[in-house]
Protein backbone atom coordinates (compact mmCIF):
# COMPACT_ATOMS: atom_id res chain seq x y z
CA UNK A 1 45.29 38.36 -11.89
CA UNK A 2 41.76 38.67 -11.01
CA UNK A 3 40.37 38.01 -14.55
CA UNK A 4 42.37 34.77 -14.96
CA UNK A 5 40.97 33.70 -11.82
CA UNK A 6 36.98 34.26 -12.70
CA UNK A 7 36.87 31.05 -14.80
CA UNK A 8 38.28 29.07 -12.88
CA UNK A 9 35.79 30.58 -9.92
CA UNK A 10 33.05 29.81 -11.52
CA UNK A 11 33.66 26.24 -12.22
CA UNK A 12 34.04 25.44 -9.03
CA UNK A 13 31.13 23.55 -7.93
CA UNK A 14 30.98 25.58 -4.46
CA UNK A 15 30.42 28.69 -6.53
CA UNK A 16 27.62 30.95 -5.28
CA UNK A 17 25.76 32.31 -8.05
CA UNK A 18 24.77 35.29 -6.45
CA UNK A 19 28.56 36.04 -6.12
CA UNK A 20 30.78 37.62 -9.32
CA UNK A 21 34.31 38.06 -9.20
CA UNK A 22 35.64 41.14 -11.62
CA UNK A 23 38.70 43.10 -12.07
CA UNK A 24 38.29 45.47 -8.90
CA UNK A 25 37.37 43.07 -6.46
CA UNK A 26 34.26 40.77 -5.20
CA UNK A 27 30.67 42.09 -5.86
CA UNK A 28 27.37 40.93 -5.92
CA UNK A 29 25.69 39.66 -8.57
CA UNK A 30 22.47 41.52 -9.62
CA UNK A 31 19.56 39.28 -9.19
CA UNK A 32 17.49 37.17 -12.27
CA UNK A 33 15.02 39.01 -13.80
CA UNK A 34 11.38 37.94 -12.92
CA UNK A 35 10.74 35.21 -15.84
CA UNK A 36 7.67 36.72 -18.39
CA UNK A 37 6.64 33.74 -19.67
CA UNK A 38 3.45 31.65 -18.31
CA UNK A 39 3.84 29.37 -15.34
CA UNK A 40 4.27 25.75 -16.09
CA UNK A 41 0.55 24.39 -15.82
CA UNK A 42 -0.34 20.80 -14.24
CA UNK A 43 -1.32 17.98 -16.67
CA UNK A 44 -5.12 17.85 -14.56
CA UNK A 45 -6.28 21.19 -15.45
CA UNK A 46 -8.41 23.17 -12.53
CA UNK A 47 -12.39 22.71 -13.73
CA UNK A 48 -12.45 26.59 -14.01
CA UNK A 49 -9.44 26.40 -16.50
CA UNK A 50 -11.02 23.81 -18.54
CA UNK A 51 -12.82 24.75 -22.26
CA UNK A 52 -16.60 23.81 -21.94
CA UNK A 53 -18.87 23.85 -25.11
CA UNK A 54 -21.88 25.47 -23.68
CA UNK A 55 -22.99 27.42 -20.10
CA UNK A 56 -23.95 25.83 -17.25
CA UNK A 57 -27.61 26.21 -17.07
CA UNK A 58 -28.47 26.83 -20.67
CA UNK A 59 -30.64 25.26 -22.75
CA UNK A 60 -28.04 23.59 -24.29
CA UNK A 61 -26.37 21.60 -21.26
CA UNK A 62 -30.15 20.68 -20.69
CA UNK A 63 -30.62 19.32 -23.92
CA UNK A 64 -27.83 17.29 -23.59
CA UNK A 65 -28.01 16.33 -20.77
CA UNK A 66 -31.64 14.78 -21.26
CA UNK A 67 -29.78 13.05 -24.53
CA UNK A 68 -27.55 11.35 -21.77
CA UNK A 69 -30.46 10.55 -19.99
CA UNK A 70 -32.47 8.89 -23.21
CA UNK A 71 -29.13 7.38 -24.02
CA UNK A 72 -28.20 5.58 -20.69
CA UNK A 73 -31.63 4.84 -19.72
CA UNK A 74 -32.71 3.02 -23.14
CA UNK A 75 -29.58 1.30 -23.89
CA UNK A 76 -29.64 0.17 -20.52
CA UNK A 77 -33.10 -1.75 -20.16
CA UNK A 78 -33.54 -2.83 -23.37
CA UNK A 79 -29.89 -4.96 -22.39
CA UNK A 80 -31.54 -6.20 -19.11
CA UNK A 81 -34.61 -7.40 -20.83
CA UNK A 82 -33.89 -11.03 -20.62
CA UNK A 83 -32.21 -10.94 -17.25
CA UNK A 84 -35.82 -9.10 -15.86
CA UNK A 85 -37.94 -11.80 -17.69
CA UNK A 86 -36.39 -14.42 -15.55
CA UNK A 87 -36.32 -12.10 -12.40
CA UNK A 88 -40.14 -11.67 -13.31
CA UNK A 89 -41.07 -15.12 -13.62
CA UNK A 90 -39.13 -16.44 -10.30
CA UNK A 91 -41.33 -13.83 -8.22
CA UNK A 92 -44.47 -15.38 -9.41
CA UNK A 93 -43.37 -19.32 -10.27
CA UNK A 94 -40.91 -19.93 -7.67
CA UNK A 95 -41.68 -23.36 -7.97
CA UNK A 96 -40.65 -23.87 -11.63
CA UNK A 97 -38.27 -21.13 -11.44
CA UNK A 98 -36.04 -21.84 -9.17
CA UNK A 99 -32.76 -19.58 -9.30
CA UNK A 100 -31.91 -17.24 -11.98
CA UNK A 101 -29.44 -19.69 -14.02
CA UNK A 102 -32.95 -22.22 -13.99
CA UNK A 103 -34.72 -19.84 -14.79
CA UNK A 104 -33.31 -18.52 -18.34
CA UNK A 105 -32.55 -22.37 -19.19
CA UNK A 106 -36.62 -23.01 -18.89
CA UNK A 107 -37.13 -20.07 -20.19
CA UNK A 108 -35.36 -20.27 -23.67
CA UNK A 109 -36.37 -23.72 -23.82
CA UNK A 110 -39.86 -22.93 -23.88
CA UNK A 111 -40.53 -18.90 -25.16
CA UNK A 112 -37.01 -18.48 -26.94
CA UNK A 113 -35.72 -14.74 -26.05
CA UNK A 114 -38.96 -12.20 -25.93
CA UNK A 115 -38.85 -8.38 -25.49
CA UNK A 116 -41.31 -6.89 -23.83
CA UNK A 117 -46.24 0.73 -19.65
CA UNK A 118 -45.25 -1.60 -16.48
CA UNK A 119 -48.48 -3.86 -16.30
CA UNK A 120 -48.51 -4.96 -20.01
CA UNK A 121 -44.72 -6.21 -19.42
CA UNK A 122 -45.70 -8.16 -16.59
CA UNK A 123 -48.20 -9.92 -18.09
CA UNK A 124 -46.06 -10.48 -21.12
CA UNK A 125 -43.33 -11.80 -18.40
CA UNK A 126 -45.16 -14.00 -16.45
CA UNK A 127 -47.91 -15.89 -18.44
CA UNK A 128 -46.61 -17.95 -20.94
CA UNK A 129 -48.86 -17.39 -24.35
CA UNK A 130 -50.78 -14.68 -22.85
CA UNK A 131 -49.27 -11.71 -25.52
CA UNK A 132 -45.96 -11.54 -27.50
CA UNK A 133 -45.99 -8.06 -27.76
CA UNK A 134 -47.55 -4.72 -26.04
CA UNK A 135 -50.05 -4.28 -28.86
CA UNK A 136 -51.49 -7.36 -28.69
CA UNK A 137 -51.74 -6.96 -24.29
CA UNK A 138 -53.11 -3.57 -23.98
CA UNK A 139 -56.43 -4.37 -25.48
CA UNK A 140 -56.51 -8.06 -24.20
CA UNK A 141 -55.93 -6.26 -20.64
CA UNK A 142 -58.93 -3.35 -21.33
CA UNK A 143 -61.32 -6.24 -21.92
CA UNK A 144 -61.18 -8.47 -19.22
CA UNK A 145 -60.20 -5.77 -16.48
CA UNK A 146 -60.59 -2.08 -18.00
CA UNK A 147 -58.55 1.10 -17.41
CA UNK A 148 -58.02 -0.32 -14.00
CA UNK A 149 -55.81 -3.20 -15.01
CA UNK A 150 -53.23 -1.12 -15.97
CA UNK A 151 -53.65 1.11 -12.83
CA UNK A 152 -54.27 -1.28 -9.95
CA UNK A 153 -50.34 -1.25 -9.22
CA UNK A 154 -49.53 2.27 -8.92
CA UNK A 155 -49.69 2.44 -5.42
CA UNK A 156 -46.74 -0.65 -4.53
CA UNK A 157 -45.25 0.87 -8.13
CA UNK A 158 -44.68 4.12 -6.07
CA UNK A 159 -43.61 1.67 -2.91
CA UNK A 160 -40.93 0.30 -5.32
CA UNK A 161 -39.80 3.00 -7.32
CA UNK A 162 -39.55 6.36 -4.78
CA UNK A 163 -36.58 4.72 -2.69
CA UNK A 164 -35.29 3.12 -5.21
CA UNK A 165 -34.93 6.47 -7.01
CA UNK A 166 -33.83 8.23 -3.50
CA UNK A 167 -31.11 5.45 -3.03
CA UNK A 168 -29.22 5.71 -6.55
CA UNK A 169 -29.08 9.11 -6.03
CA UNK A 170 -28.32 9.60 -2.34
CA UNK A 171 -26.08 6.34 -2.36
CA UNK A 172 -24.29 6.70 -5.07
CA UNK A 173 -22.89 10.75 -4.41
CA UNK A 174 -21.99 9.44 -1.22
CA UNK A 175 -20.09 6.04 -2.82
CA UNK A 176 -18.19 8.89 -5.22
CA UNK A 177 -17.26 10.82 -1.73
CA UNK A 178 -16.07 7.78 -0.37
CA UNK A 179 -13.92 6.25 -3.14
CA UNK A 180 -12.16 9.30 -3.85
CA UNK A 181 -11.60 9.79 0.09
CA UNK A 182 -10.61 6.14 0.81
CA UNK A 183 -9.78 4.21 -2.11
CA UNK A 184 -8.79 6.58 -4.88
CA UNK A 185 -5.17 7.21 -3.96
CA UNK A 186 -5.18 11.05 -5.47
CA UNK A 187 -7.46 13.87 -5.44
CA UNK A 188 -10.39 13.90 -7.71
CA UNK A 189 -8.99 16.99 -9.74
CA UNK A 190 -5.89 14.90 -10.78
CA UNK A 191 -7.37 11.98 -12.25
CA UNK A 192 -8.16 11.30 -16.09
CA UNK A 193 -11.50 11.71 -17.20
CA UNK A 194 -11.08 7.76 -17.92
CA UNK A 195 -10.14 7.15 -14.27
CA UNK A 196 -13.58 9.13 -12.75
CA UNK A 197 -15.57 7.15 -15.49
CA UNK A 198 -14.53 3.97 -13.97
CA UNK A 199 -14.60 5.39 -9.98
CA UNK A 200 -18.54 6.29 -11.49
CA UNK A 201 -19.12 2.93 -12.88
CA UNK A 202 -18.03 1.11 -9.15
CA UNK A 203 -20.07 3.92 -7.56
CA UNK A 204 -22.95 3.35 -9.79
CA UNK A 205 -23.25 -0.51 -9.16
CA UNK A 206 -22.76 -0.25 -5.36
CA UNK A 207 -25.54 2.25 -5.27
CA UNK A 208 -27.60 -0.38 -7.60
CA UNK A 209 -27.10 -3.32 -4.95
CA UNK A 210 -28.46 -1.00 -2.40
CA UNK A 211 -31.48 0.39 -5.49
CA UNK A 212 -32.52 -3.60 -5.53
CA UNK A 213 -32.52 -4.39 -1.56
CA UNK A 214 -34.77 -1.23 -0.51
CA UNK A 215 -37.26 -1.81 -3.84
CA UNK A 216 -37.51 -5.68 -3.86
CA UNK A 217 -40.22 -6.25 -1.52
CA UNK A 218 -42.80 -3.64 -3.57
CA UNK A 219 -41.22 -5.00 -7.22
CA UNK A 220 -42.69 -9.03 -6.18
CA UNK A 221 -46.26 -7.54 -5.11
CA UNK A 222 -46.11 -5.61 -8.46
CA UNK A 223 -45.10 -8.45 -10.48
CA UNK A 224 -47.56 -11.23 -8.72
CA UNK A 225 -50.42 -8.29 -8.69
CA UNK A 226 -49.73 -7.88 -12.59
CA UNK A 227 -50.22 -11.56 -13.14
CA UNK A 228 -53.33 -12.40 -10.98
CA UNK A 229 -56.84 -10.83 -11.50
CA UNK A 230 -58.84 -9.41 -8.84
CA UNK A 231 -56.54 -9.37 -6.26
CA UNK A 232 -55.04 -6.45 -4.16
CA UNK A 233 -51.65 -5.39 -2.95
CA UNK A 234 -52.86 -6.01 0.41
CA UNK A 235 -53.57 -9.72 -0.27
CA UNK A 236 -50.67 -10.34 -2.08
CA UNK A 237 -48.15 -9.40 0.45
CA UNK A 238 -49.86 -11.54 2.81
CA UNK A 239 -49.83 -14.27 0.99
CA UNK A 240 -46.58 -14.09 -0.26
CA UNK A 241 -45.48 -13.69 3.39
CA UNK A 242 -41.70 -12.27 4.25
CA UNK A 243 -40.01 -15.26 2.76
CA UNK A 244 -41.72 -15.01 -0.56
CA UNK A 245 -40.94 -11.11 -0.94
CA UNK A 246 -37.38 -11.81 -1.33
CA UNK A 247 -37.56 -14.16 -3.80
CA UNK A 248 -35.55 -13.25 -6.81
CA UNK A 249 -33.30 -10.85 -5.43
CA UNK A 250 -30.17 -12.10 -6.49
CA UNK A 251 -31.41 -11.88 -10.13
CA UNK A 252 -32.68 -8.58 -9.10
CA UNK A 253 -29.44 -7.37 -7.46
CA UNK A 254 -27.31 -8.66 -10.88
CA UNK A 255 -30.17 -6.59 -13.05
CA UNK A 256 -30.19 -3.32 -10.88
CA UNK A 257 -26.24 -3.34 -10.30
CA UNK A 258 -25.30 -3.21 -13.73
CA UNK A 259 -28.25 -1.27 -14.74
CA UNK A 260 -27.15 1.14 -12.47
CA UNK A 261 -23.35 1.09 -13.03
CA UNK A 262 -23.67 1.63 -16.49
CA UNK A 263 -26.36 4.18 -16.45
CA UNK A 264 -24.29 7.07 -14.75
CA UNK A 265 -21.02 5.70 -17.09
CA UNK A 266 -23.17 6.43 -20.29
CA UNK A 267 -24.38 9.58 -18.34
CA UNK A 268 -21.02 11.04 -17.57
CA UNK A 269 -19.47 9.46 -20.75
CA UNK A 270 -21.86 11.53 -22.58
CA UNK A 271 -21.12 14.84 -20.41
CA UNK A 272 -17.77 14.09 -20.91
CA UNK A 273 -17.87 13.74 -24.44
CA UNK A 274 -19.74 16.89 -25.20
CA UNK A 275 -17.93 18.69 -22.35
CA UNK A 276 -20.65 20.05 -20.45
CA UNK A 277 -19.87 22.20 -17.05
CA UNK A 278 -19.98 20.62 -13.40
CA UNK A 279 -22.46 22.33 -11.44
CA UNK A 280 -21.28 24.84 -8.99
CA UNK A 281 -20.64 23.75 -5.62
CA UNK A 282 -23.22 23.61 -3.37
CA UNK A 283 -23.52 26.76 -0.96
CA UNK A 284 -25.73 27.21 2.28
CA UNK A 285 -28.75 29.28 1.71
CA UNK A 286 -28.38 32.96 3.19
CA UNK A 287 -31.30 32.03 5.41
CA UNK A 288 -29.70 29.68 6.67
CA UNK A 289 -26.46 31.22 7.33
CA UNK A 290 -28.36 34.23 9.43
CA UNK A 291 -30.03 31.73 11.53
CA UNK A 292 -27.01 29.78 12.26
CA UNK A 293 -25.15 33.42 12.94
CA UNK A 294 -22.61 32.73 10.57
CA UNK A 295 -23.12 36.33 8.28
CA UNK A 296 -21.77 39.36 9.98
């Protein structure tokens, strides 16, 4: 009786699985066997379960990494050439340059498209038949001014380029927290490598805008100091006044943003390409910890 029964108990769809019927009676069923085979793993693999091709730290990752750096950095300016000609000139010539989009249609009209050490460029820049090319400026420059003309802008040089450097690095990390925390709507460990490529390029222009703001001021004494002779920083910046330092920033701001953006996307194309390691996460000194009280 009981055996005819057991099929038709166990297609019921209230059957309980851990319950058998047999010959003499009800009894349970033993339980499943643990399964031996490997856990079903995520599509976004954990950074520690990902296949890197060298060691954090090694000679290696610091080889490559400086060929990211070559790589983003040259590719980079030599594309924003133009766009910092015009930037240039509008600093020093506000009067015949008047806004970026004047500016590159008086400059092709007159020079065509030129390329251009920071000095030599300016002067390349800014006055119009002065040198088409760095060997022809360098020595031009050493005779009428000496070793100092190619000097006498390192001090506003270090105005302009300290916080800029300080802001694409400070600004951007922070733009990466916050996109990921407020934007981004998943975790950082589940997105694509393609989808943290483009949360770097965002990041990186942001961080640019803010590069361009906090430099501008020093980057129009260095390009009017470049151009004139004998002057000083000091009597530059009063004589452009607080109007005149700002001109050219939105050329600046286009230049700097998308030098910026696509800086850290070659950067961290290139890391991701050759799979290098993230560096460890950041842990508080053990000097610090024992004067905060926080190690037993």
């Amino acid at each position: 009786m009981f055996s005819s029964l057991a099929p038709l108990a166990r297609a019921n769809p209230f059957y309980a699985p851990h319950l058998q019927l047999a010959q003499d009676g009800v009894r349970r069923r033993p339980e499943p066997a643990e399964p031996t085979s490997t856990p079903r793993r995520l599509a976004a693999a954990s950074p520690a379960e990902e296949e890197y091709s060298c060691e954090y730290g090694s000679l290696k990752f610091y080889a490559l990494c400086g060929f990211g750096g070559v790589l983003s950095c040259g590719l980079t300016h030599t594309g924003v050439v133009p766009l910092d000609l015009v930037k240039c000139r509008i600093q020093v010539d506000p009067q015949k340059y008047k806004n970026i989009f004047n500016g590159f249609s008086v400059t092709i009209k007159e020079d065509g498209v030129r390329a251009p050490m920071e000095a030599a460029k300016v002067r390349i820049q800014t006055q119009a038949g002065y040198a088409n090319t760095l060997r022809q400026a360098a020595p031009k420059m050493y005779a009428e001014e000496g070793v100092w003309a190619f000097y006498k802008g390192v001090v506003p040089l270090w105005m302009r380029q300290i916080p800029y450097t300080m802001m694409k690095f400070a600004c951007f990390e922070r733009t990466v927290e916050a996109l990921y925390k407020y934007v981004v709507p998943k975790p950082r460990s589940e997105c694509s490598k393609a989808e943290q490529l483009v949360v770097t390029f965002i990041a990186g222009y942001i961080a640019g805008v803010f590069c361009a703001i906090v430099s501008h001021p020093a980057d129009s004494v260095v390009s009017v100091l470049n151009k004139e002779k004998g002057s000083s920083a000091s009597q530059v910046l009063v004589r452009l006044g607080f109007r005149g330092v700002w001109k050219g920033l939105f050329a600046r701001i286009i230049m700097i943003g998308t030098l910026t953006a696509l800086q850290w996307f070659i950067y961290d194309s290139v890391k991701v390409y050759f799979k290098l390691p993230r560096p460890p996460p950041p842990e508080m000194p053990e000097s610090l910890k024992k004067k905060l009280g926080l190690t037993e």
